[in-house]
C-alpha atoms as a PDB file:
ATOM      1  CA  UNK A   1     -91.046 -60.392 -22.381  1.00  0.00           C
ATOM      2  CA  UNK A   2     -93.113 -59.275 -19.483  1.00  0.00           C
ATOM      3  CA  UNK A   3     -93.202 -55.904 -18.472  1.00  0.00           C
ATOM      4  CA  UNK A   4     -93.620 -53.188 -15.473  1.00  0.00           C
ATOM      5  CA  UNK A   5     -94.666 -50.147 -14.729  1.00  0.00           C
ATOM      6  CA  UNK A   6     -92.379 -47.543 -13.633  1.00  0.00           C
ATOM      7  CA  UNK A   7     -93.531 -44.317 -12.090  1.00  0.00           C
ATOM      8  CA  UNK A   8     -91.615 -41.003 -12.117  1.00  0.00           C
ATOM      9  CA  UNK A   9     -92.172 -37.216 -10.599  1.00  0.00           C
ATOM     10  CA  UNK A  10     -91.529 -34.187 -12.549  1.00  0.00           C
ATOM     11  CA  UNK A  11     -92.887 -30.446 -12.756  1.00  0.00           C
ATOM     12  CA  UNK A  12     -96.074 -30.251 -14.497  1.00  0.00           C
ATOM     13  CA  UNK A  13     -94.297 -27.877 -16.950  1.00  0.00           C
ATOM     14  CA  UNK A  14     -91.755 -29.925 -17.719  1.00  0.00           C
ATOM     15  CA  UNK A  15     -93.745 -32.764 -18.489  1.00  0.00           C
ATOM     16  CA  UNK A  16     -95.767 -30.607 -21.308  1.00  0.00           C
ATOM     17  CA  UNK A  17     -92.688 -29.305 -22.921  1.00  0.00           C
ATOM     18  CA  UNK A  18     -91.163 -33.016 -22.923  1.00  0.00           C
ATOM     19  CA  UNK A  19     -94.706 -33.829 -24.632  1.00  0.00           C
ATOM     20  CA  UNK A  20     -94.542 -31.201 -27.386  1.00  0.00           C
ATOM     21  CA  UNK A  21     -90.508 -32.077 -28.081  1.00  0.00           C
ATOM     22  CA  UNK A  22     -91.236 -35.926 -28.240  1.00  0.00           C
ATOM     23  CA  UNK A  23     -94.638 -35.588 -30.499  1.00  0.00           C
ATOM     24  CA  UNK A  24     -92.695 -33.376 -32.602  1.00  0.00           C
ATOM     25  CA  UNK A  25     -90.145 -35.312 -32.631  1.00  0.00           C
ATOM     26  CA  UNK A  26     -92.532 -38.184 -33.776  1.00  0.00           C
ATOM     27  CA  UNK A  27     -92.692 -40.242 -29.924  1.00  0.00           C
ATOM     28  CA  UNK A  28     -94.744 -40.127 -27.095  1.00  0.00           C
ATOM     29  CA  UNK A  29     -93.573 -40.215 -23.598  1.00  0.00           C
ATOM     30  CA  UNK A  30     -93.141 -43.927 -23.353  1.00  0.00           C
ATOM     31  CA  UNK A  31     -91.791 -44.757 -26.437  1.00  0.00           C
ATOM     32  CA  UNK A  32     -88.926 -41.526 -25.976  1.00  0.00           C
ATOM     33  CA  UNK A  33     -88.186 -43.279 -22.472  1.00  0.00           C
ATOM     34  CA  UNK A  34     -87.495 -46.394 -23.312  1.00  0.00           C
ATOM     35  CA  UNK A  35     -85.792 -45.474 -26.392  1.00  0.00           C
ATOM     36  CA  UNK A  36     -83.573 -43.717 -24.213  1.00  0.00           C
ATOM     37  CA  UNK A  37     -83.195 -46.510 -21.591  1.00  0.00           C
ATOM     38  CA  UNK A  38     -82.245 -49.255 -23.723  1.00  0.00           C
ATOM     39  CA  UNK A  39     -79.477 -47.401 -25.590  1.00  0.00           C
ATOM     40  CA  UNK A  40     -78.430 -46.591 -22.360  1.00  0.00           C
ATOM     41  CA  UNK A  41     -77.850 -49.846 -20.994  1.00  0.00           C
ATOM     42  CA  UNK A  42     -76.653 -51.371 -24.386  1.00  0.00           C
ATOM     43  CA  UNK A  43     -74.388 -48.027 -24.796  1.00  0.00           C
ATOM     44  CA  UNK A  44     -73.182 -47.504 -21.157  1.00  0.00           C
ATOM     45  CA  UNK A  45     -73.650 -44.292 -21.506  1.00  0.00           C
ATOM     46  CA  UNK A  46     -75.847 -41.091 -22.119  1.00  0.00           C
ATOM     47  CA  UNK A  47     -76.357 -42.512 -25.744  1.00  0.00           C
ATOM     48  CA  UNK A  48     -77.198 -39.296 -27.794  1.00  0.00           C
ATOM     49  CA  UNK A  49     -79.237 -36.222 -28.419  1.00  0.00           C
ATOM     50  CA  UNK A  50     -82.413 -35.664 -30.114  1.00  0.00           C
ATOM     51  CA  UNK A  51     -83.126 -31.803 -30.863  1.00  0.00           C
ATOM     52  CA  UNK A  52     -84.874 -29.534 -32.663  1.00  0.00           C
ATOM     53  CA  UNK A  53     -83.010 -26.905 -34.566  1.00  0.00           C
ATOM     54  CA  UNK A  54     -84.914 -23.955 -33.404  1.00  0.00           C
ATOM     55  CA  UNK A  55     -82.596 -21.050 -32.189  1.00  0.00           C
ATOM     56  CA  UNK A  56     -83.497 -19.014 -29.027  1.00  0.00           C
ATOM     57  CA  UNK A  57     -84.925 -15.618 -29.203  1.00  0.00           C
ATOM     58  CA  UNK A  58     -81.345 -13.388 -28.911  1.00  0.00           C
ATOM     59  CA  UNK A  59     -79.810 -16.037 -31.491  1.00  0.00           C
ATOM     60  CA  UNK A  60     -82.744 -15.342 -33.760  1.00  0.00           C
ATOM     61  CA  UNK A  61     -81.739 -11.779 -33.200  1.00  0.00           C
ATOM     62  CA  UNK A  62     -78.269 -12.124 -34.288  1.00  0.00           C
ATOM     63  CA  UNK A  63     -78.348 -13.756 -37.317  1.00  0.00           C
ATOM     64  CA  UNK A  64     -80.800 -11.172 -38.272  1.00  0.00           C
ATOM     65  CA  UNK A  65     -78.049  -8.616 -37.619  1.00  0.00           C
ATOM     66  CA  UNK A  66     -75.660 -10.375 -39.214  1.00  0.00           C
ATOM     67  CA  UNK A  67     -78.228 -10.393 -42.872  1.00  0.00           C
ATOM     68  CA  UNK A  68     -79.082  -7.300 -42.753  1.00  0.00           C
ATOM     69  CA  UNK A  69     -74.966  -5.861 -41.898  1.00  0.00           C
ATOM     70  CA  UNK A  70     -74.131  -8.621 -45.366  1.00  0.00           C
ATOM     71  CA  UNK A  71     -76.742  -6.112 -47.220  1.00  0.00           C
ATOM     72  CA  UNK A  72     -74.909  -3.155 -46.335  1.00  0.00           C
ATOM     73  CA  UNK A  73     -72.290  -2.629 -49.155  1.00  0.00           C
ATOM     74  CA  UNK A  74     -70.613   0.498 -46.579  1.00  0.00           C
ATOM     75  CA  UNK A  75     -69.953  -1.914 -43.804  1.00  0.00           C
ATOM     76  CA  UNK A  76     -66.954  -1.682 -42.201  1.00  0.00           C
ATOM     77  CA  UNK A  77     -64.970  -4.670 -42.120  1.00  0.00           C
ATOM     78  CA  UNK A  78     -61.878  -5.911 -39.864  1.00  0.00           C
ATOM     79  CA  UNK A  79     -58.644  -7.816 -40.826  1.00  0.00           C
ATOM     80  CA  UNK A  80     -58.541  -9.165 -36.556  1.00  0.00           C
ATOM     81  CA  UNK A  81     -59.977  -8.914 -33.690  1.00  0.00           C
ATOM     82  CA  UNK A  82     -57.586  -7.380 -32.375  1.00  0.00           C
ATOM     83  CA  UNK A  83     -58.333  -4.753 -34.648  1.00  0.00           C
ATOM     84  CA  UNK A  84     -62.038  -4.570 -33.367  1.00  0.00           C
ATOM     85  CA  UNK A  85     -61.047  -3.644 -30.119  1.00  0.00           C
ATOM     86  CA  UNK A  86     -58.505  -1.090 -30.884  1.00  0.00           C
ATOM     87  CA  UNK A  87     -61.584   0.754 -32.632  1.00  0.00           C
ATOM     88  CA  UNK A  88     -63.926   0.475 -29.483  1.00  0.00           C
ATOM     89  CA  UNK A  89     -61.102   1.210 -27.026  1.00  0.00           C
ATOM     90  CA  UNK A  90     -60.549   4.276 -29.531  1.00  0.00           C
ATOM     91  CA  UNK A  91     -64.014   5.299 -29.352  1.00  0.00           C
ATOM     92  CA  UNK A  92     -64.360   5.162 -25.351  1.00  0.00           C
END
């Protein structure tokens, strides 16, 4: 099958952090692009999603919260949320 080359613009940035996802992810560049491209075509559609499972920095944050309130044998607990708000409408 012959091929041909294919030239695209992006943001210098982008381009590194599309590097460091694809190598992590165990591509390069070329090999995440067509993979992409020809389930694409044979899908007719946006075929699927390759991700890391690496939360953001406030996620991180919250599921540290949410630990460290488990720990916490006094922690008040609620039967709704309804019930939640009542208490912070209470406390305003």
């Amino acid at each position: 099958m012959a091929t041909t080359n294919v030239t695209i613009r992006m943001d210098e940035e982008l381009k590194k952090q599309a590097e460091d996802l694809f190598s992590a992810l165990g591509l390069n560049m070329t090999t995440a692009l067509i993979s992409f491209i020809k389930q694409s075509v044979r899908e007719q559609r946006i075929p699927f999603i390759l991700s890391r499972d690496i939360p953001n920095e406030e996620t991180k944050l919250a599921i540290q919260e949410v630990q460290e309130m488990k720990k916490n044998p006094n922690k008040k607990t609620y039967s709704s949320f309804s019930e939640l708000v009542e208490e912070v409408q209470n406390e305003i």
